[in-house]
N, C-alpha and C. Protein backbone atom coordinates (compact mmCIF):
# COMPACT_ATOMS: atom_id res chain seq x y z
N UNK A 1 -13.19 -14.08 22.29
CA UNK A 1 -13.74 -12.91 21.60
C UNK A 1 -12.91 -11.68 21.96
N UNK A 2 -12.68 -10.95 20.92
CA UNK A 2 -12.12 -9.92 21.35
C UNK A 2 -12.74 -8.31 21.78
N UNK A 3 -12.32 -8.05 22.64
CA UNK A 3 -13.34 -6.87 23.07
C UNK A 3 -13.10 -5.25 22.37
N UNK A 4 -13.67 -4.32 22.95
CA UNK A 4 -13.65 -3.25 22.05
C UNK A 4 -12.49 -2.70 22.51
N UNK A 5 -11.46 -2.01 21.54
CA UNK A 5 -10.01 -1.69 21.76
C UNK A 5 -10.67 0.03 22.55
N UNK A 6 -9.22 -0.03 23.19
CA UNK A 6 -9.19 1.17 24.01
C UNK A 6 -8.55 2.63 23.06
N UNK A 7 -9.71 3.20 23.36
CA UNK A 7 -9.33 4.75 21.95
C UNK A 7 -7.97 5.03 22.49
N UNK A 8 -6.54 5.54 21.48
CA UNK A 8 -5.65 6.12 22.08
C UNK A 8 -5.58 7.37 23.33
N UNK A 9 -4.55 7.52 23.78
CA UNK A 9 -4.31 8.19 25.02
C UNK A 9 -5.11 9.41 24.93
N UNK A 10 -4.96 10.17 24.04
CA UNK A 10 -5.11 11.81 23.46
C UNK A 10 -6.33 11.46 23.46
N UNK A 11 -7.56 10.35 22.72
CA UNK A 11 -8.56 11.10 22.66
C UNK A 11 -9.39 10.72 24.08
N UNK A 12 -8.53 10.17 24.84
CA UNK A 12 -9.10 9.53 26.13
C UNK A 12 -8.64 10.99 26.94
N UNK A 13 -8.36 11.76 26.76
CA UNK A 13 -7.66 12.69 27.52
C UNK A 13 -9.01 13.65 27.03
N UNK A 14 -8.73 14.02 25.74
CA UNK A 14 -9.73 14.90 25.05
C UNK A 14 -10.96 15.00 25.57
N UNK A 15 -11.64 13.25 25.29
CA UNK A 15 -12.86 13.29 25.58
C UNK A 15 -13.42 13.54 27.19
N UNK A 16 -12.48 13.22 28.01
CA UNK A 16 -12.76 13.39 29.42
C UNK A 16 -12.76 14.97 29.68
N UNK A 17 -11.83 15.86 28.88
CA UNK A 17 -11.65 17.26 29.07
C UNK A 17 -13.17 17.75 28.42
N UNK A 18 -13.80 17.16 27.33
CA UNK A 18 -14.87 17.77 27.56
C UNK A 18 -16.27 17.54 28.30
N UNK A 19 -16.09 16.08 28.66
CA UNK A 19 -17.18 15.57 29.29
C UNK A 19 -17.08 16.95 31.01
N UNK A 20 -15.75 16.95 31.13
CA UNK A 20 -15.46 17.83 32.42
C UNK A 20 -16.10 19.14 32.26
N UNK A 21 -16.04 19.80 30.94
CA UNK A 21 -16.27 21.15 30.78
C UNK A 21 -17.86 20.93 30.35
N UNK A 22 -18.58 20.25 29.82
CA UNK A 22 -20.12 20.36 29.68
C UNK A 22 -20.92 19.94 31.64
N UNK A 23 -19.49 19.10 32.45
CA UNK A 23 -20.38 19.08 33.38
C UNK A 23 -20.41 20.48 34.38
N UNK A 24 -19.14 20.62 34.05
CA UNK A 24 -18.40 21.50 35.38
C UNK A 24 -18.34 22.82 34.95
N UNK A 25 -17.90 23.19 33.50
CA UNK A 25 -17.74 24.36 33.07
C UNK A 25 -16.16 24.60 33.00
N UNK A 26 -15.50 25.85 32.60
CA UNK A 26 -14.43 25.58 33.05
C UNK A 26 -13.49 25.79 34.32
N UNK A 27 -14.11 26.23 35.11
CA UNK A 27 -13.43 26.14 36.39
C UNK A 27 -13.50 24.94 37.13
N UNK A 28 -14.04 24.12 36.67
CA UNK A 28 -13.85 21.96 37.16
C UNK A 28 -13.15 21.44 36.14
N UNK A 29 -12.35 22.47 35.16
CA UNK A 29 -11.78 21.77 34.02
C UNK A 29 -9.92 21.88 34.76
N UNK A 30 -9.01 20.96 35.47
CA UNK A 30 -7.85 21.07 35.77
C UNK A 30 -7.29 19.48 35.17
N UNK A 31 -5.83 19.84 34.87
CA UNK A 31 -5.23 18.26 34.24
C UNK A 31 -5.77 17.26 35.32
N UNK A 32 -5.71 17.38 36.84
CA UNK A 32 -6.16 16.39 37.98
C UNK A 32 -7.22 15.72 37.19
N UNK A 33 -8.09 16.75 37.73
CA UNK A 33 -9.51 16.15 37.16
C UNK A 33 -9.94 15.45 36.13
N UNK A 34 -8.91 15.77 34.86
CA UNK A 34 -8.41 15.36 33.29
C UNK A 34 -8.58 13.73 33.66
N UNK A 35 -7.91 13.43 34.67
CA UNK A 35 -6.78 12.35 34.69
C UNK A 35 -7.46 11.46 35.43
N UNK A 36 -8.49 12.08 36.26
CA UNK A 36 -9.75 11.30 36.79
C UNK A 36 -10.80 10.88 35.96
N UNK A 37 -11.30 11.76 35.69
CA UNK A 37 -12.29 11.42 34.62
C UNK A 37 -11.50 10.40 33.55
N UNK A 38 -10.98 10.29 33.13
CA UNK A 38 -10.27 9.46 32.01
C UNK A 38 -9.79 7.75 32.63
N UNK A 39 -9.63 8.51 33.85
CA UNK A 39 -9.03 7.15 34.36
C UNK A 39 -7.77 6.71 33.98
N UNK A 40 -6.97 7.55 34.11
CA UNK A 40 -5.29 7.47 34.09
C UNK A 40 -4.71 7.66 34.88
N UNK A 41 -3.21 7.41 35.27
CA UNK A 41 -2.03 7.71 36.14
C UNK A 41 -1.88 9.19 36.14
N UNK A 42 -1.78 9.81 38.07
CA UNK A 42 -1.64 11.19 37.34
C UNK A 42 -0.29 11.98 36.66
N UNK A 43 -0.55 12.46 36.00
CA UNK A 43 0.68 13.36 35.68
C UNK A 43 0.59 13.15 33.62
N UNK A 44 -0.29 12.12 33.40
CA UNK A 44 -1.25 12.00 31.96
C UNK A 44 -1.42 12.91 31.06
N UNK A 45 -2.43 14.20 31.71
CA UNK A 45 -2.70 14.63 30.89
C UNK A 45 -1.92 16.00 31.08
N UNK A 46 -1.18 16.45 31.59
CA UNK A 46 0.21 17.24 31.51
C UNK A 46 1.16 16.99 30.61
N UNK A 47 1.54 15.16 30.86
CA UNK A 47 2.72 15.22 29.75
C UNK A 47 2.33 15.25 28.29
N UNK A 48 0.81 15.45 28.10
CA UNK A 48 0.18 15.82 26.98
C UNK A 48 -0.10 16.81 26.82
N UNK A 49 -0.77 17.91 27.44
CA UNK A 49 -0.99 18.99 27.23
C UNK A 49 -0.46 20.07 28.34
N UNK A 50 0.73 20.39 28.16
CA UNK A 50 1.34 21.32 29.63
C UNK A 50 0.65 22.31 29.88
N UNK A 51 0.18 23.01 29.03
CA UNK A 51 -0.24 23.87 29.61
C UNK A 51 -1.86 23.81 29.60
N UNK A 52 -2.84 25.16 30.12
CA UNK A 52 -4.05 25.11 30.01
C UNK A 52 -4.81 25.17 28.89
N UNK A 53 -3.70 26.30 28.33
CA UNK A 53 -4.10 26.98 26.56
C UNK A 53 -4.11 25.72 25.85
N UNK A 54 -3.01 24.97 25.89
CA UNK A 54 -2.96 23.22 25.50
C UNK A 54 -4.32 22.41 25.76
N UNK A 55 -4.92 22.57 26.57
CA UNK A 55 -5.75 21.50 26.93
C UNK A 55 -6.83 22.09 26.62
N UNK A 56 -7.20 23.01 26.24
CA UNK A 56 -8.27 24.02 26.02
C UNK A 56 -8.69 23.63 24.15
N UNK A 57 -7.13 24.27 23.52
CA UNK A 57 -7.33 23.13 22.17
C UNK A 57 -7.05 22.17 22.08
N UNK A 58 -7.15 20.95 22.51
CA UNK A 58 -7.19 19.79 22.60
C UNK A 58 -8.87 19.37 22.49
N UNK A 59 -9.40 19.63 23.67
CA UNK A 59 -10.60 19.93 23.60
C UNK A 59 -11.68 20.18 22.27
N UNK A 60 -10.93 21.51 22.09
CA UNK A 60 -12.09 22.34 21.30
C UNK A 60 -11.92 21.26 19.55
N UNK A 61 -10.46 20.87 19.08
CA UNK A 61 -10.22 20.16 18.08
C UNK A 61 -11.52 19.11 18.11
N UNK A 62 -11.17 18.65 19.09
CA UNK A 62 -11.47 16.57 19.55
C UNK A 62 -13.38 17.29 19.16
N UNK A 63 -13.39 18.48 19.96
CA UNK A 63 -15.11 18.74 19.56
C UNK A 63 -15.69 18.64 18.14
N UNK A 64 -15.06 19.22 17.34
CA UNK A 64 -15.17 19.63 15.76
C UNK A 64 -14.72 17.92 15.22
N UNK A 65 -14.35 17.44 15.87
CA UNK A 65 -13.98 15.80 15.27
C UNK A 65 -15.38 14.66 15.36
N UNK A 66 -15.74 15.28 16.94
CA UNK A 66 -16.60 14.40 16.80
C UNK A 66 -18.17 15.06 16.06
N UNK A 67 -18.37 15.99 16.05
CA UNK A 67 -19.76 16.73 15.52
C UNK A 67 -19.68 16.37 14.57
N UNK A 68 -18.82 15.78 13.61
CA UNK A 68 -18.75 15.84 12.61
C UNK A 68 -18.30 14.06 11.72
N UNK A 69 -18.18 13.37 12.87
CA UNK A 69 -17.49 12.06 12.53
C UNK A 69 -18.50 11.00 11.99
N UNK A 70 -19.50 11.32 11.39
CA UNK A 70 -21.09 10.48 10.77
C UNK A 70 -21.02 11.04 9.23
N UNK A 71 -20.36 12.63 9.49
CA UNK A 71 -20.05 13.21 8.06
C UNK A 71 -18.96 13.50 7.36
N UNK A 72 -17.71 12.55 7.43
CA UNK A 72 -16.26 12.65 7.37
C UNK A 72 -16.20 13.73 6.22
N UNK A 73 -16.99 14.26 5.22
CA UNK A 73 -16.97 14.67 3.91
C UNK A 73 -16.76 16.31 4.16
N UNK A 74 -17.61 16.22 5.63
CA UNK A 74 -17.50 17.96 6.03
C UNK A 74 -16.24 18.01 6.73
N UNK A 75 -15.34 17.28 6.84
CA UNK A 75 -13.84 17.94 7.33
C UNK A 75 -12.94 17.73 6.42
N UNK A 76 -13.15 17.17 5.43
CA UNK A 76 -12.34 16.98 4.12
C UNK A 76 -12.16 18.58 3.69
N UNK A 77 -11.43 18.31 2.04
CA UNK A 77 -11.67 19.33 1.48
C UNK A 77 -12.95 19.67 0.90
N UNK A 78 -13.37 21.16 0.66
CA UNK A 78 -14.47 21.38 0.25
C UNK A 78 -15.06 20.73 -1.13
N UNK A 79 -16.29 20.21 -1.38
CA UNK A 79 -16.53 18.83 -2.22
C UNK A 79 -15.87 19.67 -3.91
N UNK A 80 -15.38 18.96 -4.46
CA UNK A 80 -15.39 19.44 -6.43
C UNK A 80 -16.24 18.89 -7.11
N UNK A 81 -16.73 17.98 -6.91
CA UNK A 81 -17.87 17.44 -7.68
C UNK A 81 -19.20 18.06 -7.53
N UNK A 82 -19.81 18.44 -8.30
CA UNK A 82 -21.42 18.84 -7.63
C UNK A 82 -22.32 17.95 -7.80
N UNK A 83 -23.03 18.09 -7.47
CA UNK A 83 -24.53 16.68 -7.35
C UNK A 83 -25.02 17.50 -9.07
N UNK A 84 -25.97 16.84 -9.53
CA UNK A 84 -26.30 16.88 -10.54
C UNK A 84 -27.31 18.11 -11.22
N UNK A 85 -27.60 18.55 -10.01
CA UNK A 85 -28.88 19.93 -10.09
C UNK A 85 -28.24 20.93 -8.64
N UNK A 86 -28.58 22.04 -9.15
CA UNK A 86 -28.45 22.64 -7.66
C UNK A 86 -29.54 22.41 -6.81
N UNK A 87 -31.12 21.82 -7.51
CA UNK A 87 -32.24 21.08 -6.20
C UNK A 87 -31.44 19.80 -5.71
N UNK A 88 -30.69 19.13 -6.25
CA UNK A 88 -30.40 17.99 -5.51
C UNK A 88 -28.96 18.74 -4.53
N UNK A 89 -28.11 19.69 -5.09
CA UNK A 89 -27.40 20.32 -3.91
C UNK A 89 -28.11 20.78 -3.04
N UNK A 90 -29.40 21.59 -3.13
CA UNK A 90 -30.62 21.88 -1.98
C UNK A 90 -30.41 20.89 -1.19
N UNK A 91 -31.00 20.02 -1.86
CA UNK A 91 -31.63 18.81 -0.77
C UNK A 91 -30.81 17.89 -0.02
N UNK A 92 -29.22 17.62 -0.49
CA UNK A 92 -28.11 17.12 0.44
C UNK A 92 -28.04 18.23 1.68
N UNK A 93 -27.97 19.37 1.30
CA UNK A 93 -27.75 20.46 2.18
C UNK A 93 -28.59 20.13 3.68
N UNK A 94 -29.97 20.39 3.02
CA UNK A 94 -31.36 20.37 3.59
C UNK A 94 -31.20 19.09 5.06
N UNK A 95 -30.34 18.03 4.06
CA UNK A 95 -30.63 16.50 5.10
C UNK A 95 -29.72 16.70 6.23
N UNK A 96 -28.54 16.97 5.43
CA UNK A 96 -26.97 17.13 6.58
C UNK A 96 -27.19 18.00 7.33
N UNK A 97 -27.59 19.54 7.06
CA UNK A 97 -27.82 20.64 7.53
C UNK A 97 -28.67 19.80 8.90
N UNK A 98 -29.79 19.61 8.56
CA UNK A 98 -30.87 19.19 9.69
C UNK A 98 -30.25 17.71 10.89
N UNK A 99 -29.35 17.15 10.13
CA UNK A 99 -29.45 15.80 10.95
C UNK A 99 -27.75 16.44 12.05
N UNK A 100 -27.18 17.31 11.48
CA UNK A 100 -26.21 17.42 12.45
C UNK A 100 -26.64 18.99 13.15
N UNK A 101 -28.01 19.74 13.13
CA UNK A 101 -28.03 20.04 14.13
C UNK A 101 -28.98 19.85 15.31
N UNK A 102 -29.85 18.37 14.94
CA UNK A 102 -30.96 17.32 15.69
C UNK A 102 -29.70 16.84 16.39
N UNK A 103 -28.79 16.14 15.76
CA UNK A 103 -27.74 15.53 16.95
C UNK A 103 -27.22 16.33 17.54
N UNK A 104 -26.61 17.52 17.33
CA UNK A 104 -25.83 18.51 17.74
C UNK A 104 -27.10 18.83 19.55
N UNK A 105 -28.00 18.67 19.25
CA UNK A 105 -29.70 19.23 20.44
C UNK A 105 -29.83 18.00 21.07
N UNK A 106 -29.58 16.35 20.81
CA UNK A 106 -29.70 15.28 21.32
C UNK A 106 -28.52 14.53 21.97
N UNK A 107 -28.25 13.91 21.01
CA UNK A 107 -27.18 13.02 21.53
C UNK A 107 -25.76 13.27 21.44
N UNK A 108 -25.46 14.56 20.98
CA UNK A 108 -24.29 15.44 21.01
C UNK A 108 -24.64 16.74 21.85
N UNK A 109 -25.49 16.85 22.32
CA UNK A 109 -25.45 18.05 23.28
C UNK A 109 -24.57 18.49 24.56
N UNK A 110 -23.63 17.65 24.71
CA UNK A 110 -22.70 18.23 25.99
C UNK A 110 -21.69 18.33 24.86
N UNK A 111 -21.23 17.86 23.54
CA UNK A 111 -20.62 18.78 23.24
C UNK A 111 -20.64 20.10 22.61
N UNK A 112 -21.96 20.02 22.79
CA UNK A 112 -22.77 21.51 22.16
C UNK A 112 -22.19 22.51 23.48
N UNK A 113 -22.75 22.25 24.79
CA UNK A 113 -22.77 23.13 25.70
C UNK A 113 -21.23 23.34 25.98
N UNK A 114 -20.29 22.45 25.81
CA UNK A 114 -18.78 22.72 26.04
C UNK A 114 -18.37 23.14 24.91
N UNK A 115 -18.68 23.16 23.75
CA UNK A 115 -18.34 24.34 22.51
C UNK A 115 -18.59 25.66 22.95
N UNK A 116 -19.84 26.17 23.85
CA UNK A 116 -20.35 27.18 24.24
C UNK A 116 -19.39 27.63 24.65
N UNK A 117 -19.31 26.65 26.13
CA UNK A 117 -18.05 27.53 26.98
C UNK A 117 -16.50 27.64 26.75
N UNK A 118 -16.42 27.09 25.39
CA UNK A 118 -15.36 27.69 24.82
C UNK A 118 -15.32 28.74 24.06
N UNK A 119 -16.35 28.78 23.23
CA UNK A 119 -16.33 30.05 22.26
C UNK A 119 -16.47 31.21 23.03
N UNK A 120 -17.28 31.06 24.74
CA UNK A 120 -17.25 32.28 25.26
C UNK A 120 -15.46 32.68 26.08
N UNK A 121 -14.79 31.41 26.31
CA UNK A 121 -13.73 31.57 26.69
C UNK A 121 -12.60 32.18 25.55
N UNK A 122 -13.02 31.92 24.30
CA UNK A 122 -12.24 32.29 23.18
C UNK A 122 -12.28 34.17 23.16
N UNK A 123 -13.04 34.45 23.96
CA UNK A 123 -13.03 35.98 23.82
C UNK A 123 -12.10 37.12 24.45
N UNK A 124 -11.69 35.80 25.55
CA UNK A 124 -10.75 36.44 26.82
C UNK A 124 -9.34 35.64 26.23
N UNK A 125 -8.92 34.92 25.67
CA UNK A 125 -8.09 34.18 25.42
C UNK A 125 -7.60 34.16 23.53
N UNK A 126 -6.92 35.20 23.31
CA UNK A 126 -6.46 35.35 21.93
C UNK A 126 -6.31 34.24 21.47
N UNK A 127 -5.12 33.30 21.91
CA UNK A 127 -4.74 31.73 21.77
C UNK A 127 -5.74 30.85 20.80
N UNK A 128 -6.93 30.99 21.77
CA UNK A 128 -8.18 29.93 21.78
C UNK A 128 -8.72 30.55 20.59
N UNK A 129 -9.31 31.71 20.53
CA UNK A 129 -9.78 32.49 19.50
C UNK A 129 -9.12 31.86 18.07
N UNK A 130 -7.74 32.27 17.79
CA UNK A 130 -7.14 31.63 16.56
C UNK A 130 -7.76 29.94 16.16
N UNK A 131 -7.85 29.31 17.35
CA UNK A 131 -8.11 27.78 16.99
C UNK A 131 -9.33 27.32 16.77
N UNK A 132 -10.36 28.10 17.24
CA UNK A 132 -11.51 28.11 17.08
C UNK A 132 -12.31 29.15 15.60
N UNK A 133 -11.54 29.81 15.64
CA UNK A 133 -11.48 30.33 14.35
C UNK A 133 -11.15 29.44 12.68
N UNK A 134 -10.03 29.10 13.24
CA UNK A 134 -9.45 27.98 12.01
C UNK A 134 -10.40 26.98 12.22
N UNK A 135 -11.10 26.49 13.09
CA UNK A 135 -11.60 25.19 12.93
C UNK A 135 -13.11 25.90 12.10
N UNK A 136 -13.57 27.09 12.52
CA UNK A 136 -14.73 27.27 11.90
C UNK A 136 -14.56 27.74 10.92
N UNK A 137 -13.45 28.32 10.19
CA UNK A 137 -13.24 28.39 8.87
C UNK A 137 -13.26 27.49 7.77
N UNK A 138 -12.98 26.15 8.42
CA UNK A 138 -13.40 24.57 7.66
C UNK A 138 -14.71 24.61 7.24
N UNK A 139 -15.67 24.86 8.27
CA UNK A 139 -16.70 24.74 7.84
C UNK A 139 -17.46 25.86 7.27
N UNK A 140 -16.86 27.14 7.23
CA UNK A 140 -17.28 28.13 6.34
C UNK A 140 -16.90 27.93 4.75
N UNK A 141 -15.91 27.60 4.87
CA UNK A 141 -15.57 27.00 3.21
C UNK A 141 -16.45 25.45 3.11
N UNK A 142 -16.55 24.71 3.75
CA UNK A 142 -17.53 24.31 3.15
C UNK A 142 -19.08 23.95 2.87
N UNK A 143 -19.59 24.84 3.63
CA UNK A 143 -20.63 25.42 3.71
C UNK A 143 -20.95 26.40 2.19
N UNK A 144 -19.76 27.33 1.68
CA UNK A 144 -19.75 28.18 0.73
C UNK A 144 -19.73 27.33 -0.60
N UNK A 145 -18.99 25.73 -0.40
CA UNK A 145 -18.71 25.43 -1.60
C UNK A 145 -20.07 24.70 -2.10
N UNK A 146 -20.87 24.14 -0.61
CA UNK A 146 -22.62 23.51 -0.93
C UNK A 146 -23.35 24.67 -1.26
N UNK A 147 -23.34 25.65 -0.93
CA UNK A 147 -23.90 26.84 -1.34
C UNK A 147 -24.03 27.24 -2.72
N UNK A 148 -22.99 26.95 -3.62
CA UNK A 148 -22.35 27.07 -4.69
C UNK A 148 -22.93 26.57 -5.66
N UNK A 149 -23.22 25.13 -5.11
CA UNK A 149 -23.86 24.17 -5.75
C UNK A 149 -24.78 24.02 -5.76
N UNK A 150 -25.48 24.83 -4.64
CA UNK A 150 -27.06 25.10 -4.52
C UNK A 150 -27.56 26.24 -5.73
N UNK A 151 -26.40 26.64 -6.07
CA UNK A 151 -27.11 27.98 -7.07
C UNK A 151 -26.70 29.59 -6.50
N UNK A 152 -26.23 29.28 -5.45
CA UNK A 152 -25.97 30.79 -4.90
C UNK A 152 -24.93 31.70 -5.57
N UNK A 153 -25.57 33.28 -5.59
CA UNK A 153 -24.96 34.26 -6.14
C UNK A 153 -23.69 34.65 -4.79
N UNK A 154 -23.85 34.15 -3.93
CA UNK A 154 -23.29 34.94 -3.44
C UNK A 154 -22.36 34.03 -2.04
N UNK A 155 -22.26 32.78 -2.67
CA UNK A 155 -21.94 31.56 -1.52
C UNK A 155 -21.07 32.01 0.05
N UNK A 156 -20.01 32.77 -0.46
CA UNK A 156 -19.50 32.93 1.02
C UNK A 156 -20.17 33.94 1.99
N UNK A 157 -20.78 34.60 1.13
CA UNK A 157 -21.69 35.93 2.04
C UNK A 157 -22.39 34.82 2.78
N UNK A 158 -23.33 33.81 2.03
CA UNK A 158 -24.79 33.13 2.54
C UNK A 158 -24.02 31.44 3.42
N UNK A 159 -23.17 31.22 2.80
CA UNK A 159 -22.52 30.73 4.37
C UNK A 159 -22.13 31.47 5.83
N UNK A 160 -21.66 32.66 5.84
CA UNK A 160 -21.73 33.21 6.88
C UNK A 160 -22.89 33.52 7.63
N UNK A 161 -23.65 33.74 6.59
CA UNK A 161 -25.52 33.46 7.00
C UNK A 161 -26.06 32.56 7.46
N UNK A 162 -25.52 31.12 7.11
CA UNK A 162 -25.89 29.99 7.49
C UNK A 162 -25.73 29.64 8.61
N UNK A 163 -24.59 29.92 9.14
CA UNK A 163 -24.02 29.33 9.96
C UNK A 163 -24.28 30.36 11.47
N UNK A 164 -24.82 32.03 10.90
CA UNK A 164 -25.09 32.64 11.68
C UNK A 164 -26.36 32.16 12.52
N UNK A 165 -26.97 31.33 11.55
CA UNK A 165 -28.63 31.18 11.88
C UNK A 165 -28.30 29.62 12.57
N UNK A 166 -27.27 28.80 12.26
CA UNK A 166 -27.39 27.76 12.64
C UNK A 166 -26.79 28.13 14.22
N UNK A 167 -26.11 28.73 14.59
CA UNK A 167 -25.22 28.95 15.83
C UNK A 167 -26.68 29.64 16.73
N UNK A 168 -27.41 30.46 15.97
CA UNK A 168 -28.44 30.96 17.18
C UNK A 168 -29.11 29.67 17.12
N UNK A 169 -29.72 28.99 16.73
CA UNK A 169 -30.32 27.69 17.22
C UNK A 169 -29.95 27.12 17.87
N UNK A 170 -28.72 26.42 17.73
CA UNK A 170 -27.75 25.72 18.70
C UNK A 170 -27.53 26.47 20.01
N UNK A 171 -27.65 28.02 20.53
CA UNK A 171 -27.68 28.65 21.49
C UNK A 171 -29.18 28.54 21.93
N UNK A 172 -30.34 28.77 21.28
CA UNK A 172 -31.60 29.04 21.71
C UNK A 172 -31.83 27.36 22.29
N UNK A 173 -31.92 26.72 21.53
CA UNK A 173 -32.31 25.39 21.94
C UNK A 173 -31.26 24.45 23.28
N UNK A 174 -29.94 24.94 23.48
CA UNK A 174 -29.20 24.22 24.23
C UNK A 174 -29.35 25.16 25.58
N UNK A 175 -28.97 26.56 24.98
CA UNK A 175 -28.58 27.17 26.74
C UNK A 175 -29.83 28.20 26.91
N UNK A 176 -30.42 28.78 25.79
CA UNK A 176 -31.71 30.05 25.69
C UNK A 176 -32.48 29.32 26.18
N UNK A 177 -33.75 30.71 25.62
CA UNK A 177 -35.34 30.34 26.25
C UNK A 177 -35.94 28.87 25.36
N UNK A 178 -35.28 28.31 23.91
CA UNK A 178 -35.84 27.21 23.80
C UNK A 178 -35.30 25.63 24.35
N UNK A 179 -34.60 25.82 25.56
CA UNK A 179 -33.80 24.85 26.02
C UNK A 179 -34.98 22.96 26.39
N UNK A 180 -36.11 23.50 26.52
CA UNK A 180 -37.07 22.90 26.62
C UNK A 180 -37.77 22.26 25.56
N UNK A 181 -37.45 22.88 23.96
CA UNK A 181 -38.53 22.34 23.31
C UNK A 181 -37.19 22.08 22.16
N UNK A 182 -36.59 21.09 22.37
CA UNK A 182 -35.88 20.78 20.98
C UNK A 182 -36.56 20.11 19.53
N UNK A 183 -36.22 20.84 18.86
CA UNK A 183 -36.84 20.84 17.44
C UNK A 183 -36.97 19.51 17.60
N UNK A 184 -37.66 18.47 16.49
CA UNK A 184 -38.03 17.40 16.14
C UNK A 184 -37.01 17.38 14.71
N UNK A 185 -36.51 15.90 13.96
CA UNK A 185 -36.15 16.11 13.05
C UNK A 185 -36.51 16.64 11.29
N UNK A 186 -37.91 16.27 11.68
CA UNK A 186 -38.68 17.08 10.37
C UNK A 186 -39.03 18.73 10.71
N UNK A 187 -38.94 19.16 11.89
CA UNK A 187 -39.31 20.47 12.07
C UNK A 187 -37.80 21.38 11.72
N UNK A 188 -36.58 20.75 11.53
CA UNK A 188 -35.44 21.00 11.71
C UNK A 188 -35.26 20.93 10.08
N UNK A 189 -35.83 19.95 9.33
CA UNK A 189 -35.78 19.81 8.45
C UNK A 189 -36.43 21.08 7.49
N UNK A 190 -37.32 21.15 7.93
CA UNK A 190 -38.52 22.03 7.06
C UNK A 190 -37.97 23.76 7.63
N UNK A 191 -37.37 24.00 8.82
CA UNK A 191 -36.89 24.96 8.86
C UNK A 191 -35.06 25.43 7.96
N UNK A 192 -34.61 24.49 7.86
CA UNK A 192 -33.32 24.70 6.62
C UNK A 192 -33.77 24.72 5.47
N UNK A 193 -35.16 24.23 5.22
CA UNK A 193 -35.49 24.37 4.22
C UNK A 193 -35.76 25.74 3.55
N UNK A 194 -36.56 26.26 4.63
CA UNK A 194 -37.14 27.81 4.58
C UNK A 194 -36.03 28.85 4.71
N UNK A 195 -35.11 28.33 5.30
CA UNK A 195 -34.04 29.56 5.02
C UNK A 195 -33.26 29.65 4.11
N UNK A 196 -32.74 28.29 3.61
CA UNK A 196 -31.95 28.28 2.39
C UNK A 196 -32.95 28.84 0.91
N UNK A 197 -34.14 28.66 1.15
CA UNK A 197 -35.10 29.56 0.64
C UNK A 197 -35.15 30.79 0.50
N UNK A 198 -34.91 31.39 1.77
CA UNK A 198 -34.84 32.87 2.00
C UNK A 198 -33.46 33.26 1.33
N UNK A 199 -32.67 32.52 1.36
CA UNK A 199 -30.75 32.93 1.32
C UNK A 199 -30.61 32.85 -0.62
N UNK A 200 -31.56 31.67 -0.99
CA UNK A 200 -31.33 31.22 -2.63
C UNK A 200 -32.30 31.92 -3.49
N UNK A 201 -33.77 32.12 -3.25
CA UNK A 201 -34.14 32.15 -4.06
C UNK A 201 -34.66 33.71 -3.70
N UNK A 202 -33.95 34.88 -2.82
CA UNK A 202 -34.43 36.02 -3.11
C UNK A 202 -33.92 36.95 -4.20
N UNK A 203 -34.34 37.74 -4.33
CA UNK A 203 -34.24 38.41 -5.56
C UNK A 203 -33.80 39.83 -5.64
């Protein structure tokens, strides 16, 4: 029988750089430690990423890969086809919206909390800023283009909206005062509901 193949080098590097930074933060984040956690020869994750700024996006990429690897459609290009009604663009919205930010609070939550401590590191670090920027610009365009299809007057304004409201959740529920009570998936549900409500159908 053959067993499960070993992920290439990079994302064995990647994934250990963030498992390091959701445990440690980033001051337990060094190539050593890279190279431990991963379980490689040292000098690994250097001849991959020399520098820190290197290993920092390495990281933050490999993050946006995996949040997103159940929904390959949201790192594509933004969709051209529309669903058949803008209620049935609602309601794709409504499901995806809710189920990647229930995982994003469950079983993706250390890469929730090591997104954190990058986006707060992106503030001191121009570098990081640009890459974290471009990566969330993916999902602002396509966020704007479901928006679109939902009926919205005003799609890229109410993606920036979206995503404003989705990022305080993902803060309240992972590192804030709601760190304790993570939404349920129908409560997650019924709340995208109510805002894309608020964002579509005001007047």
């Amino acid at each position: 029988m053959i067993g499960p193949m070993t992920p290439p080098r990079p994302i064995l590097i990647a994934d250990a750089a963030i498992a390091l930074i959701a445990e440690r933060g980033l001051r337990g984040l060094t190539h050593r430690a890279v190279d431990e956690e991963a379980g490689l020869p040292a000098g690994s994750t250097s001849n991959l990423a020399r520098t820190r700024a290197a290993l920092l996006e390495l990281a933050l990429t490999r993050i946006a890969e995996r949040e997103t690897e159940d929904h390959p459609d949201l790192i594509a290009e933004p969709p051209a086809a529309a669903p058949p009604t803008p209620a049935a663009a609602r309601d794709l919205l409504v499901r995806v919206g809710a189920d990647l930010l229930h995982r994003a609070l469950t079983s993706g939550r250390r890469l929730t909390v090591a997104r954190l401590e990058l986006a707060l590191e992106a503030t001191r670090r121009p570098e990081l800023r640009v890459v974290y920027d471009r990566l969330g610009g993916r999902f602002a365009d396509i966020a704007a283009a479901l928006l679109a299809q939902c009926g919205s007057a005003e799609p890229t304004a109410d993606a920036r909206r979206l995503i404003r409201w989705c990022d305080g959740v993902l803060f309240n529920a992972t590192a804030g005062s709601g760190h304790c009570n993570i939404p349920a998936p129908e409560e997650l549900r019924d709340e995208v509901a109510r805002y894309l409500a608020a964002l579509l159908d005001r007047r």
